[in-house]
C-alpha atoms as a PDB file:
ATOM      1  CA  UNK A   1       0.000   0.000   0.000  1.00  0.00           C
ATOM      2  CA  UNK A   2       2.758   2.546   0.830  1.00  0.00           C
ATOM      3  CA  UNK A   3       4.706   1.683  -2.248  1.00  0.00           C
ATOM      4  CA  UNK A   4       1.753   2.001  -4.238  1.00  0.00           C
ATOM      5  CA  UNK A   5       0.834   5.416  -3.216  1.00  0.00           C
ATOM      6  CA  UNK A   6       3.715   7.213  -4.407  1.00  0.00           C
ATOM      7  CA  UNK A   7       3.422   5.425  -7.428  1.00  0.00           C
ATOM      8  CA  UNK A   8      -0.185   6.825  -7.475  1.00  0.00           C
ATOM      9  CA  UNK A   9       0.848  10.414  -6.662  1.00  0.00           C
ATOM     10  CA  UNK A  10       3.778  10.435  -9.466  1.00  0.00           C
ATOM     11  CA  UNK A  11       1.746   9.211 -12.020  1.00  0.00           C
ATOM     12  CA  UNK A  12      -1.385  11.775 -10.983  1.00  0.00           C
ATOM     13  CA  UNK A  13       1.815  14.608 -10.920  1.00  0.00           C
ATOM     14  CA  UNK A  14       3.084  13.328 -14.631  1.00  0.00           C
ATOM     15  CA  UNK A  15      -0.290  13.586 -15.907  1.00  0.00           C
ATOM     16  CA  UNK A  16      -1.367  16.978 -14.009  1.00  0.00           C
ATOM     17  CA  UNK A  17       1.858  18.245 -16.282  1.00  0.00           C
ATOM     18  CA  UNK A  18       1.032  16.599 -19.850  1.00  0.00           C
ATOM     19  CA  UNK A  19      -2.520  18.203 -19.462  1.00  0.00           C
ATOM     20  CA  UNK A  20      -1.457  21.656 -18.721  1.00  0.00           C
ATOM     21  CA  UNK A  21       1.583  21.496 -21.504  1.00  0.00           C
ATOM     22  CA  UNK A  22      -1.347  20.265 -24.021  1.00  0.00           C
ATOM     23  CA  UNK A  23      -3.485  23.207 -22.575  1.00  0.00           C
ATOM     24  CA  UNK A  24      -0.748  26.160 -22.625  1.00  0.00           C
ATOM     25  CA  UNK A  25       0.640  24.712 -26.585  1.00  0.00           C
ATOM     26  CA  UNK A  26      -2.807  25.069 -27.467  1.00  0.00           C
ATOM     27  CA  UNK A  27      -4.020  28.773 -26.289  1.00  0.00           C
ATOM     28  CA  UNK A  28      -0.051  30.177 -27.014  1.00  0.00           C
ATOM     29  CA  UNK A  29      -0.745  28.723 -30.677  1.00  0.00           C
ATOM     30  CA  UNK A  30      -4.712  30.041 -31.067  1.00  0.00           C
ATOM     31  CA  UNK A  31      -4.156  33.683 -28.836  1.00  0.00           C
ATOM     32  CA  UNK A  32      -0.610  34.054 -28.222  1.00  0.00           C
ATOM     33  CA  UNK A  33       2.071  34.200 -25.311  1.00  0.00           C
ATOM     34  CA  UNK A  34      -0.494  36.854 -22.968  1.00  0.00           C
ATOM     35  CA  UNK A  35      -3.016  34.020 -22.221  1.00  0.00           C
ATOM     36  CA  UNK A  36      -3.547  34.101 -18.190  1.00  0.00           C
ATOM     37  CA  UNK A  37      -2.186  31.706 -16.292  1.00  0.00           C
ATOM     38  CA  UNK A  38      -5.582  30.689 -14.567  1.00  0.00           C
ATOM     39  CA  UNK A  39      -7.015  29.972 -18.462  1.00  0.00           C
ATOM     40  CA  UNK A  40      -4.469  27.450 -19.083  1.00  0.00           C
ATOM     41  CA  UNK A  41      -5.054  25.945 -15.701  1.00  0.00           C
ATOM     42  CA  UNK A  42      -8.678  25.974 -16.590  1.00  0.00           C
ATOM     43  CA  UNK A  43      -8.383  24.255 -19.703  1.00  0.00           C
ATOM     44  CA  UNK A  44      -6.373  21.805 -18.417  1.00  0.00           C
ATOM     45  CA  UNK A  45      -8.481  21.035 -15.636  1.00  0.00           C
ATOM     46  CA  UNK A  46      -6.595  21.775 -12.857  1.00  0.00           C
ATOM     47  CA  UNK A  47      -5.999  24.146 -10.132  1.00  0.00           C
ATOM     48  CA  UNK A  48      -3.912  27.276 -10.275  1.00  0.00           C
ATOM     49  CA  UNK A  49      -1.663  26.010  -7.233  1.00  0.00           C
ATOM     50  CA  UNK A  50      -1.208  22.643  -9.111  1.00  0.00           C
ATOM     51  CA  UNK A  51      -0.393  24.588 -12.114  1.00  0.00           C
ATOM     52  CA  UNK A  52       2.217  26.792 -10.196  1.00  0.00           C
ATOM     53  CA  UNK A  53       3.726  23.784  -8.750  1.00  0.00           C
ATOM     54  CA  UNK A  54       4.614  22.497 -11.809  1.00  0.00           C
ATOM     55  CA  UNK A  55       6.046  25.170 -13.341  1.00  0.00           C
ATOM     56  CA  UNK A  56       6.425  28.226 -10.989  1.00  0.00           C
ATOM     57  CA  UNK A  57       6.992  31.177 -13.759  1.00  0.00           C
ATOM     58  CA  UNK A  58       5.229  31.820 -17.154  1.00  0.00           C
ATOM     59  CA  UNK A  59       8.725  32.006 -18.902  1.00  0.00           C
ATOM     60  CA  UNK A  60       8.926  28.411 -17.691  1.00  0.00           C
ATOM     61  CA  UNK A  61       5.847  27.376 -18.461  1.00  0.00           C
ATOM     62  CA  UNK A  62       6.342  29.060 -22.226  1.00  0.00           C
ATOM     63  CA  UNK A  63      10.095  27.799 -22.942  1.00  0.00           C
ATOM     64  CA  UNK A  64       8.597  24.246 -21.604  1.00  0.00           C
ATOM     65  CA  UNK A  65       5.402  24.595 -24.070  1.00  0.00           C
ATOM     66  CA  UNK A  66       6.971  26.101 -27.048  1.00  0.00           C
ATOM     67  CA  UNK A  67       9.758  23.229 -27.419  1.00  0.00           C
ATOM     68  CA  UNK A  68       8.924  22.040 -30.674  1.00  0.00           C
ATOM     69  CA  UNK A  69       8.003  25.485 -32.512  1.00  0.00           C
ATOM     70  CA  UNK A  70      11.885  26.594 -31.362  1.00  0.00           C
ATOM     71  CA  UNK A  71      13.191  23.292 -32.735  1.00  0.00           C
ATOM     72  CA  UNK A  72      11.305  23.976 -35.918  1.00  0.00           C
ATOM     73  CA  UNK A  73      12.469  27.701 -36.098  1.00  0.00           C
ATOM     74  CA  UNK A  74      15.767  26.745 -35.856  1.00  0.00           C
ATOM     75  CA  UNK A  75      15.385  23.451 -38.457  1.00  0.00           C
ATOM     76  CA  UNK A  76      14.064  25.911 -40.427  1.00  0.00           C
ATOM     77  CA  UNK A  77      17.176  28.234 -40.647  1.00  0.00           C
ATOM     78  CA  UNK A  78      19.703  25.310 -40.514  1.00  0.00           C
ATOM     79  CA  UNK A  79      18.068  23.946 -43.559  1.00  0.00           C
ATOM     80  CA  UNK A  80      18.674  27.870 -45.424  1.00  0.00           C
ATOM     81  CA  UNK A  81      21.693  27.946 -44.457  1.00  0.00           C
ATOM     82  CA  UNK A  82      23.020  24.494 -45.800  1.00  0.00           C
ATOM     83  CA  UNK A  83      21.346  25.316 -49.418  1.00  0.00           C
ATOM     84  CA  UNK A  84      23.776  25.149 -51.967  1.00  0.00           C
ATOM     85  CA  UNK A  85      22.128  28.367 -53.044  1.00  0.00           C
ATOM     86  CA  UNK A  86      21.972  31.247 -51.123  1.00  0.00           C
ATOM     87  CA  UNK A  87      18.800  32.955 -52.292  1.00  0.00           C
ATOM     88  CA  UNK A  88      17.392  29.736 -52.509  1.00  0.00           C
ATOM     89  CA  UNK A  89      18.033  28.867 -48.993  1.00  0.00           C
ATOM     90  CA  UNK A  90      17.037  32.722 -47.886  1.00  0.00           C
ATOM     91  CA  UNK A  91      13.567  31.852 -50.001  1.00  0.00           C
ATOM     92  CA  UNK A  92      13.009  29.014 -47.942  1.00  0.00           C
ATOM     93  CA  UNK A  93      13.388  30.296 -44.693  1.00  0.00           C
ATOM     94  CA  UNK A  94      11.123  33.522 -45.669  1.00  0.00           C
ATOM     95  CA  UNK A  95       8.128  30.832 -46.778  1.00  0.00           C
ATOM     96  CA  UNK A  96       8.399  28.290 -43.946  1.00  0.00           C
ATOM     97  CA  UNK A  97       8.785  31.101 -41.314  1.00  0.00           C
ATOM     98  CA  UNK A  98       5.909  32.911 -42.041  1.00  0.00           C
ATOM     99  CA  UNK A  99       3.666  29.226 -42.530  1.00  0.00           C
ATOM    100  CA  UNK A 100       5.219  28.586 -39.220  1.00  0.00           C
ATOM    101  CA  UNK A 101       4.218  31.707 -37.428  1.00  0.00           C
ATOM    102  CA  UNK A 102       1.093  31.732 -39.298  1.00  0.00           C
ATOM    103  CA  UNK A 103       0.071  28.340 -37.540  1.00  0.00           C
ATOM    104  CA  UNK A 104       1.361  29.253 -34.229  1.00  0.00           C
ATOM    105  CA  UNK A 105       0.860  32.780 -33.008  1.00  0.00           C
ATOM    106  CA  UNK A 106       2.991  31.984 -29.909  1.00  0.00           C
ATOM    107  CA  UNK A 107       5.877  31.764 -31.939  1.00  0.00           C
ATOM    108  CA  UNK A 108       5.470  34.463 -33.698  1.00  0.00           C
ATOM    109  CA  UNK A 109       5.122  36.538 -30.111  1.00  0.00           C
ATOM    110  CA  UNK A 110       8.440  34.371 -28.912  1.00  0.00           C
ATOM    111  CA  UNK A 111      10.670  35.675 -31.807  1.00  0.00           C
ATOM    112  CA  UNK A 112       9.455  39.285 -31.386  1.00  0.00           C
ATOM    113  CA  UNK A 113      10.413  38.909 -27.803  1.00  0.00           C
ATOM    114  CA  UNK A 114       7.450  39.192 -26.017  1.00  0.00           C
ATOM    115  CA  UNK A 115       9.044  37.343 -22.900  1.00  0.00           C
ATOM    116  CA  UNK A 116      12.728  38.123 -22.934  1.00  0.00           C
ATOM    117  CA  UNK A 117      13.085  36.281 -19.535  1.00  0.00           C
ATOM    118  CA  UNK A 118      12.410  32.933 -21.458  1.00  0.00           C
ATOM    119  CA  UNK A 119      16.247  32.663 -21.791  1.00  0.00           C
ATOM    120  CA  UNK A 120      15.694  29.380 -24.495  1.00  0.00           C
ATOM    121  CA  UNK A 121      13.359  31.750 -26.236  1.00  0.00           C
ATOM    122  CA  UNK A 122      15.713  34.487 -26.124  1.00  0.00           C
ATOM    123  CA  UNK A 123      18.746  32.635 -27.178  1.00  0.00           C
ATOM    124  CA  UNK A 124      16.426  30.560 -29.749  1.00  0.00           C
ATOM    125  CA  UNK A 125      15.792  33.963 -31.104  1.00  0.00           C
ATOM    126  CA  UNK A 126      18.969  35.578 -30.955  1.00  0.00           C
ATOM    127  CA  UNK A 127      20.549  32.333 -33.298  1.00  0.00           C
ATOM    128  CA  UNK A 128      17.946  32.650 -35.800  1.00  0.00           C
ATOM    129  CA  UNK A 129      18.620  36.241 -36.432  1.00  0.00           C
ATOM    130  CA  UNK A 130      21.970  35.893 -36.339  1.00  0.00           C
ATOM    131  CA  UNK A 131      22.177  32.641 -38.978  1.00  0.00           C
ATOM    132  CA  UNK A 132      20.023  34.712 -41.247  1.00  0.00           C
ATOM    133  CA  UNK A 133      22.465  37.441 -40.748  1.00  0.00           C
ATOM    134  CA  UNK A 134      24.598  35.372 -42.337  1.00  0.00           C
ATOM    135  CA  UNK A 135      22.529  33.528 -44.664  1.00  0.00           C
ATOM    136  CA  UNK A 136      21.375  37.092 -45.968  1.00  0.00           C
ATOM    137  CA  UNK A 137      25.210  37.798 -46.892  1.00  0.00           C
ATOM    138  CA  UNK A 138      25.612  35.404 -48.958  1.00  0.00           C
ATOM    139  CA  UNK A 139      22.556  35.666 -50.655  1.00  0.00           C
ATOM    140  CA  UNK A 140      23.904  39.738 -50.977  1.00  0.00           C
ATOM    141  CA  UNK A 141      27.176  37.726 -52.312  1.00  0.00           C
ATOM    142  CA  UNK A 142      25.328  36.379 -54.744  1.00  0.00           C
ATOM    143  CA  UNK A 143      23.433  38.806 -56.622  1.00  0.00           C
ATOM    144  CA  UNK A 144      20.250  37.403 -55.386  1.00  0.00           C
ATOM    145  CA  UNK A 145      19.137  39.744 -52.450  1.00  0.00           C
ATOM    146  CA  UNK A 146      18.688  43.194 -52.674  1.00  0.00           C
ATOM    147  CA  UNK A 147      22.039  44.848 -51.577  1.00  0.00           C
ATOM    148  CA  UNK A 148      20.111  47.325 -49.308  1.00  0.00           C
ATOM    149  CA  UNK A 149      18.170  44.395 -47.422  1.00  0.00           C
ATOM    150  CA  UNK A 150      18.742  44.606 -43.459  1.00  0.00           C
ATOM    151  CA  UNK A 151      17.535  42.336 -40.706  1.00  0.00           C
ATOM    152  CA  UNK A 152      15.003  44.790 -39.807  1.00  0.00           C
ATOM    153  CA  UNK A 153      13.303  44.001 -42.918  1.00  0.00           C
ATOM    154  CA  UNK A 154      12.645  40.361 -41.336  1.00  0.00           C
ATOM    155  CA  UNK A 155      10.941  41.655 -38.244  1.00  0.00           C
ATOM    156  CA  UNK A 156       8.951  44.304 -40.035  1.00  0.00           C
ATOM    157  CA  UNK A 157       7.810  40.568 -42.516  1.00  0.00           C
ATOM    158  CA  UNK A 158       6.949  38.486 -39.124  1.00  0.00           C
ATOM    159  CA  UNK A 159       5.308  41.868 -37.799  1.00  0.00           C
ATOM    160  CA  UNK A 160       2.889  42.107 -40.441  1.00  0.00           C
ATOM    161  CA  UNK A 161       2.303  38.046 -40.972  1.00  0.00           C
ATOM    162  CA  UNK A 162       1.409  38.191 -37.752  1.00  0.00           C
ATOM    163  CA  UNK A 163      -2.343  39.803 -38.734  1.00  0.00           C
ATOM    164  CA  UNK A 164      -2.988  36.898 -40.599  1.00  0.00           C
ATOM    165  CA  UNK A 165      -4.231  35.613 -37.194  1.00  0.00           C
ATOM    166  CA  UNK A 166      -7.362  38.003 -37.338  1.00  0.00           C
ATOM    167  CA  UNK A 167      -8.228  36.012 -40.583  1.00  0.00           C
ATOM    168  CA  UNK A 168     -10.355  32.687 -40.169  1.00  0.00           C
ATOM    169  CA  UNK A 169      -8.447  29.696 -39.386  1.00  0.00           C
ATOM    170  CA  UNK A 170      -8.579  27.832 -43.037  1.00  0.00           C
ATOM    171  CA  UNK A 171      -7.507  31.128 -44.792  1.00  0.00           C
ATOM    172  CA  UNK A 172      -4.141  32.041 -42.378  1.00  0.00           C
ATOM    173  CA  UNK A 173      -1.620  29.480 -44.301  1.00  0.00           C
ATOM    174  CA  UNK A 174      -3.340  29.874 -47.691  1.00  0.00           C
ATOM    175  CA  UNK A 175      -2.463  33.676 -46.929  1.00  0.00           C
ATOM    176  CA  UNK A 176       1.007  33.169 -45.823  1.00  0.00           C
ATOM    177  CA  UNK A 177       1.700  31.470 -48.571  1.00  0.00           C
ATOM    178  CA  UNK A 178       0.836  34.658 -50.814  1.00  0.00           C
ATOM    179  CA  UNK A 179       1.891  36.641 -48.592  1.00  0.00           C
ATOM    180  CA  UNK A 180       5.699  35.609 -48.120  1.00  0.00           C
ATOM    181  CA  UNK A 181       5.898  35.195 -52.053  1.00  0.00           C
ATOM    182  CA  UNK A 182       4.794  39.104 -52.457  1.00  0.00           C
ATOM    183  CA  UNK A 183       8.008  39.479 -49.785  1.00  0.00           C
ATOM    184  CA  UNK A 184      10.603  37.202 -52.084  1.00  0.00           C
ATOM    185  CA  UNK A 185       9.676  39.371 -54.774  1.00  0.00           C
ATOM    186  CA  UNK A 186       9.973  42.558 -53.007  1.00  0.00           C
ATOM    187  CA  UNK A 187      13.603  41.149 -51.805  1.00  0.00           C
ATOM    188  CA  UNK A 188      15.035  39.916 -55.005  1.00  0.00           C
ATOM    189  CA  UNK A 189      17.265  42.146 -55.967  1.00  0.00           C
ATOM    190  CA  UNK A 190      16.197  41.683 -59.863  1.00  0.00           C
ATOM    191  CA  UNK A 191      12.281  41.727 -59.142  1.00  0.00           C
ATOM    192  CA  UNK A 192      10.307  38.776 -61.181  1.00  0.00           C
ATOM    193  CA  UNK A 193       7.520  37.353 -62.130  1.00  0.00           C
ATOM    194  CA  UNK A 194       7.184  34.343 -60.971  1.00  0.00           C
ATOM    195  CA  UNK A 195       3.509  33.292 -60.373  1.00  0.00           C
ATOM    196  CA  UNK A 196       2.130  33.882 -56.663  1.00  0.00           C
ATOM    197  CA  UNK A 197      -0.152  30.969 -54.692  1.00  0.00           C
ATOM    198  CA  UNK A 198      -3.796  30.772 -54.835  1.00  0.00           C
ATOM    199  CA  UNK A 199      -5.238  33.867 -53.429  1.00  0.00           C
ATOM    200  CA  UNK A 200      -7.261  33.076 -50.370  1.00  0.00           C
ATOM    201  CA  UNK A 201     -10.642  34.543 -50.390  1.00  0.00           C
ATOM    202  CA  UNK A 202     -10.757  36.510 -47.717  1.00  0.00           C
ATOM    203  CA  UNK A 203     -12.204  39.884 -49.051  1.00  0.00           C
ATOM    204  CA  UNK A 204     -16.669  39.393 -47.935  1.00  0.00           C
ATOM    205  CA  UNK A 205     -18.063  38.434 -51.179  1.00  0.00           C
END
């Protein structure tokens, strides 16, 4: 009996946690990093003193619940920079950041440094910006990206994805889509033609 209690208690502990991690990913993703801490401990179903006992600060409870979307920002900028081609490789990382951020407006909050005490976040962050630093050089190098292209330009792109979330869910990554291709084009230092995605209806008919 006492060996089986503890047992009991650990397991009730472990899956007190995996609720409110499934709770937090899911409100950071739908209304961002600002969601209160009682309406995560609501939707998982527990108490806010169980909450706080598993993770005692917000910046814990965000660097904790926004594990994979870091992993996947920084996949995302290892696979640009390894492209054999620059712009190519600068392309890609404009497209699948801004589908990324479009799914996940957490993220999107995270790399504009909403919670600089998040110190994954913040270093998360502070790699990505510096890789495309670098991956924007050599795209420069190149001849493929506008010479007078500056990081600020990527903030001011993830600024203005990030009012795709006002749109209905179905439309955001259809609009993403269009929306970082109007952005290559805009960067390329010679500006084509190349044919845009579908346009999402989102104008009322």
């Amino acid at each position: 009996m006492t060996d089986h209690l503890p047992r009991t208690l650990r397991s009730d502990a472990e899956d007190n946690r995996a609720r409110i991690l499934d709770a937090a990913r899911a409100l950071f993703a739908a209304q961002g990093l600002r969601v209160p801490m009682r309406e995560i401990a609501r939707r998982a179903g527990v108490g806010p003193a169980t909450l706080y006992r598993r993770f005692p600060t917000k910046q814990e409870l965000i660097t904790e619940a926004c594990r994979d979307q870091l992993r996947a920002c920084r996949a995302v900028v290892d696979e640009g920079l390894a492209h054999p081609d620059p712009w190519a490789g600068f392309c890609l990382v404009v497209e699948k950041t801004c589908e990324l951020h479009a799914r996940h407006l957490g993220c999107s909050e995270a790399f504009m440094a909403a919670y600089p005490d998040a110190r994954d976040v913040t270093a998360a962050r502070a790699y990505s910006l510096k890789s495309v630093g670098e991956l924007a050089r050599r795209a420069q190098g190149d001849g493929g990206l506008r010479p007078d292209f500056v990081l600020d330009d990527l903030i001011l792109m993830i600024t203005a994805n990030r009012g795709i979330h006002a749109l209905p869910t179905a439309a955001r990554v259809a609009a993403s889509r269009r929306f970082a291709a109007l952005v290559i084009q805009a960067f390329r230092a010679s500006p084509g033609h190349a044919p845009l995605p579908p346009v999402p209806r989102l104008a009322p008919a």
